[in-house]
C-alpha atoms as a PDB file:
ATOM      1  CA  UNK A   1       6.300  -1.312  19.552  1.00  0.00           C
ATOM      2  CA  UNK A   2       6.166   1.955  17.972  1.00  0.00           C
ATOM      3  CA  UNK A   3       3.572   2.975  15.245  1.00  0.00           C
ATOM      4  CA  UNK A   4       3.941   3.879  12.058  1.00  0.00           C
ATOM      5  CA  UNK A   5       2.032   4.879   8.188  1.00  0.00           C
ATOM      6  CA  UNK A   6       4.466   3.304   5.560  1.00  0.00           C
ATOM      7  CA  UNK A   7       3.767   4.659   1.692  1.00  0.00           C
ATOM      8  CA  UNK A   8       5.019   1.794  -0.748  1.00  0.00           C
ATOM      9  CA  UNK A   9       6.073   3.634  -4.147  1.00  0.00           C
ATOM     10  CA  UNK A  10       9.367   4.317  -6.069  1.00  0.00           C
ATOM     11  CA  UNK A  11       8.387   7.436  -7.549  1.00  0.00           C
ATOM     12  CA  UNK A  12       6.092   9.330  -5.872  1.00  0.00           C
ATOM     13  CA  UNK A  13       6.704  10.997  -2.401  1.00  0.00           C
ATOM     14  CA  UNK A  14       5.043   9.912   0.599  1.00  0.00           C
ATOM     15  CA  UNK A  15       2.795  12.249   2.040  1.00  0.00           C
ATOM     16  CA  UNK A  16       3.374  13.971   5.277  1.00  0.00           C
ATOM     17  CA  UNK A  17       3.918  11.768   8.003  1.00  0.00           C
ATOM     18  CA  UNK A  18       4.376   8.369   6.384  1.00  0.00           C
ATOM     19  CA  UNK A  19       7.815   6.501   6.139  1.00  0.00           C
ATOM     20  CA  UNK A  20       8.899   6.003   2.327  1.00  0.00           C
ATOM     21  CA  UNK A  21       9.421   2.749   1.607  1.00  0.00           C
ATOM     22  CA  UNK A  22      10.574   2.492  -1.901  1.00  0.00           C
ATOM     23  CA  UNK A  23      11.288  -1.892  -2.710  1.00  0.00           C
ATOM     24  CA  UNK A  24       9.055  -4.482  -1.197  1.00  0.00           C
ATOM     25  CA  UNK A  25      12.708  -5.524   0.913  1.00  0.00           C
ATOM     26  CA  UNK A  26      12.511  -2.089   3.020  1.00  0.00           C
ATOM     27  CA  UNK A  27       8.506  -2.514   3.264  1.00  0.00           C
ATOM     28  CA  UNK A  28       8.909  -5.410   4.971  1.00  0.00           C
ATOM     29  CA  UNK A  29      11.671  -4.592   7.090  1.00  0.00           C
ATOM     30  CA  UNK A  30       9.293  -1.849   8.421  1.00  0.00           C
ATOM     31  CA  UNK A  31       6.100  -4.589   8.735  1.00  0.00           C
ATOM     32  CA  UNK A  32       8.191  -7.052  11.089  1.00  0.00           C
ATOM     33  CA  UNK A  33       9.592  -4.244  13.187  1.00  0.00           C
ATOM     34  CA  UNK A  34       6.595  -1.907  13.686  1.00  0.00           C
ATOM     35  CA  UNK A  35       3.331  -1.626  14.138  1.00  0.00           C
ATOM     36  CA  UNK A  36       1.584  -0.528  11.468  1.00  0.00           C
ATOM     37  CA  UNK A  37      -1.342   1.453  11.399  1.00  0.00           C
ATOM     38  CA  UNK A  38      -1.539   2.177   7.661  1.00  0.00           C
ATOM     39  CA  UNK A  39      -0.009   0.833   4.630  1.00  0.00           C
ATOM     40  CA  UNK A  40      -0.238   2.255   1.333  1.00  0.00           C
ATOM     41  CA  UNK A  41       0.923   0.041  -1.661  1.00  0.00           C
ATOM     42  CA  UNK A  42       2.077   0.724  -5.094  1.00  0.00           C
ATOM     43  CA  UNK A  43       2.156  -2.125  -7.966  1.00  0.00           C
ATOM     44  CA  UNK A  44       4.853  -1.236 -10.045  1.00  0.00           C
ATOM     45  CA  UNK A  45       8.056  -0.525  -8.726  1.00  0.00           C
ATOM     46  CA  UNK A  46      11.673  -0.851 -10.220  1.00  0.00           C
ATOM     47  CA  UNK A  47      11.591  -4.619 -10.099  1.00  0.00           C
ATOM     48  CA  UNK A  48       8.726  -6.166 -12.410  1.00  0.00           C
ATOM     49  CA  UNK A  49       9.048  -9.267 -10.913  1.00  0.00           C
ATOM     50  CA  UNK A  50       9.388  -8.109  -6.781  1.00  0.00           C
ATOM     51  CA  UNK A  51       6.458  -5.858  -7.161  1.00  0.00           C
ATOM     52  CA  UNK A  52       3.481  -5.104  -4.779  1.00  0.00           C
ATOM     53  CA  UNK A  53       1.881  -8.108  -5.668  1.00  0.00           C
ATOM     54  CA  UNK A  54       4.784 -10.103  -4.136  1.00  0.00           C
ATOM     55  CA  UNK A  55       4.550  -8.647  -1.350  1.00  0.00           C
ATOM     56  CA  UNK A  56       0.697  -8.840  -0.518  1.00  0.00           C
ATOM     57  CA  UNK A  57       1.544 -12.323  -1.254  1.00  0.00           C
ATOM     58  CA  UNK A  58       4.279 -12.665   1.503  1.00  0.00           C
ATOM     59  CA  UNK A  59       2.377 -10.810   3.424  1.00  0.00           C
ATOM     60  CA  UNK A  60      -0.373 -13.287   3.936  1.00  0.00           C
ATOM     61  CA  UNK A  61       1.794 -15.712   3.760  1.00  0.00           C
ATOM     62  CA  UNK A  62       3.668 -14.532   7.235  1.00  0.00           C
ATOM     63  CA  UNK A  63       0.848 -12.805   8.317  1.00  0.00           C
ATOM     64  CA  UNK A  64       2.329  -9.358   8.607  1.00  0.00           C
ATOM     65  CA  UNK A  65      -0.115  -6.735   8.346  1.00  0.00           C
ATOM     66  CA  UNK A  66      -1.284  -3.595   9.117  1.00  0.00           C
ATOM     67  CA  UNK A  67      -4.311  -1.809  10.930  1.00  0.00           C
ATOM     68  CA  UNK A  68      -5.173  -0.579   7.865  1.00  0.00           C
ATOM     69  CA  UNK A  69      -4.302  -0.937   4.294  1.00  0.00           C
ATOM     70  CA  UNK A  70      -4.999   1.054   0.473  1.00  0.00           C
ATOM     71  CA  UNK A  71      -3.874  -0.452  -2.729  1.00  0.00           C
ATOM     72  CA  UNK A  72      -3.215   3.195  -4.590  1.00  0.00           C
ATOM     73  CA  UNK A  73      -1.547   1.854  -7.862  1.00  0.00           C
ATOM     74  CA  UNK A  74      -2.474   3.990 -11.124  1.00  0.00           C
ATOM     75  CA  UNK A  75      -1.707   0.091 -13.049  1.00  0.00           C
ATOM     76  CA  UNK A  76      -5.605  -0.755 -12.797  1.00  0.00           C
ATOM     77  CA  UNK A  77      -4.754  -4.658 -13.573  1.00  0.00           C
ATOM     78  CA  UNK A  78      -2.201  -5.540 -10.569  1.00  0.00           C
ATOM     79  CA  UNK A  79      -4.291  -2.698  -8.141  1.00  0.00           C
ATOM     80  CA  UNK A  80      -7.589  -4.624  -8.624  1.00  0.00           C
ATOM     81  CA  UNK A  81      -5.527  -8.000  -8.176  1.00  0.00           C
ATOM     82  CA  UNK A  82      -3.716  -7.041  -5.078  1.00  0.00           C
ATOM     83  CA  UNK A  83      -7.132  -5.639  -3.824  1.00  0.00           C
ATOM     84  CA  UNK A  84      -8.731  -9.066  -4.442  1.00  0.00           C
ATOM     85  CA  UNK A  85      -5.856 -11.256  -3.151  1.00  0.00           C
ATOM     86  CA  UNK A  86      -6.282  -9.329  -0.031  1.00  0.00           C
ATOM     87  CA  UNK A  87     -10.131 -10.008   0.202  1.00  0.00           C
ATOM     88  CA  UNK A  88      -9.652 -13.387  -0.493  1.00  0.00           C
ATOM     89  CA  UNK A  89      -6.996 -13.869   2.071  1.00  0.00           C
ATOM     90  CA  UNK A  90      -9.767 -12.339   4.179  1.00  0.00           C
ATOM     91  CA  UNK A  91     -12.758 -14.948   3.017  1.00  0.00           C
ATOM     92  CA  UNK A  92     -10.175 -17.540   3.530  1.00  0.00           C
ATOM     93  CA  UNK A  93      -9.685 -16.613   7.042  1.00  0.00           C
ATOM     94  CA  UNK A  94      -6.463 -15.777   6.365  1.00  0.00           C
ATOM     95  CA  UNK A  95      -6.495 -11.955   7.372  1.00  0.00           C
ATOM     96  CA  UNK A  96      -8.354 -10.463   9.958  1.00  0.00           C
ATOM     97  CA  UNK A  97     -11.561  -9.266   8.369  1.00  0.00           C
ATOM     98  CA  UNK A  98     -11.402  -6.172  10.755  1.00  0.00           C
ATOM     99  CA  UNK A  99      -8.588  -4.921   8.598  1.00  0.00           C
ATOM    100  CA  UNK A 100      -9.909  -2.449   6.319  1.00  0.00           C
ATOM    101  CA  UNK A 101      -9.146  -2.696   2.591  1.00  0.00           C
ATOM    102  CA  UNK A 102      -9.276  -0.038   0.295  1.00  0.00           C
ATOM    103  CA  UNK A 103      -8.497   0.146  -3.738  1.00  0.00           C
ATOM    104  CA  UNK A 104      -7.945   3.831  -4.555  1.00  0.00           C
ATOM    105  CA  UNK A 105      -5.539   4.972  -7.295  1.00  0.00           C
ATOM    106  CA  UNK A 106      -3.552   7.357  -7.509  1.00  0.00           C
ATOM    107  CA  UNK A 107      -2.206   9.274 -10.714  1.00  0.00           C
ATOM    108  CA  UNK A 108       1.542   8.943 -11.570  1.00  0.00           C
ATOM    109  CA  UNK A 109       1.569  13.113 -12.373  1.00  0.00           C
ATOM    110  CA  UNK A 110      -1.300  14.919  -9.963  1.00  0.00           C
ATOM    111  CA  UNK A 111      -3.069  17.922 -11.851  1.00  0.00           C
ATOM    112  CA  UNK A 112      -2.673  20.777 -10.337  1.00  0.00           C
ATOM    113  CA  UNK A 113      -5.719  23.678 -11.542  1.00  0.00           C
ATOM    114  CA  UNK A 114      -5.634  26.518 -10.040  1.00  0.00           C
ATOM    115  CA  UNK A 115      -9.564  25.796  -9.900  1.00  0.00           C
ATOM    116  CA  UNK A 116      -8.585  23.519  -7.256  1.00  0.00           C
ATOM    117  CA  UNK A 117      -7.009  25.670  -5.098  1.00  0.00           C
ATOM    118  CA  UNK A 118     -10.831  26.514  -3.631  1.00  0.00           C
ATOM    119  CA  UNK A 119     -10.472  22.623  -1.870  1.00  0.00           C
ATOM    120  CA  UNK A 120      -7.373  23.359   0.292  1.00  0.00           C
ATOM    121  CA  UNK A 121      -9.217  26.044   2.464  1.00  0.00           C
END
């Protein structure tokens, strides 16, 4: 089975080298027909109700999951609650603890200074 880097979000672009997956329905498409190595998750999509907490809850439920996964929401409330349904999925020995978990966000508009510029060398 091939592997892949899927970037859940429908409106920022995936970064080089991940597969866009833009609804939970294509994110799961890609997690029963690839390997996954990692999976990065937005919260809020189009739908409010088929968000990114549905789908960390389908994915425990049919244990599809990948090597490794961030939660990069900028919504701090569903982030920190997909985070924790994920660790608790893990304490309940449903998810391999030796999947990695992390909770970073990630701003909806990046700032660009050109003070920055000094960190891409």
């Amino acid at each position: 089975m091939n592997e892949i880097s899927v970037f859940l979000d429908d409106y920022r672009q995936a970064p080089d080298g991940y597969v866009l997956a833009e609804t939970i329905d294509e994110c799961l498409i890609l997690l029963k027909n690839y390997e996954i190595d990692h999976l990065s998750l937005d919260h809020d999509l189009a739908s409010y109700t088929r968000n990114g907490m549905m789908l960390v809850k389908i994915m425990v439920e049919k244990q599809l999951f990948a090597n490794r996964i961030t939660i990069h929401s900028a919504n701090s409330t569903g982030g920190k609650a997909m985070y924790n349904c994920f660790k608790q999925a893990q304490n309940d020995y449903l998810m391999p603890r030796s999947i990695n978990i992390y909770l970073r966000p990630m701003p909806l508009n990046p700032f660009i200074s050109p003070m920055l510029s000094i960190y891409k060398k």
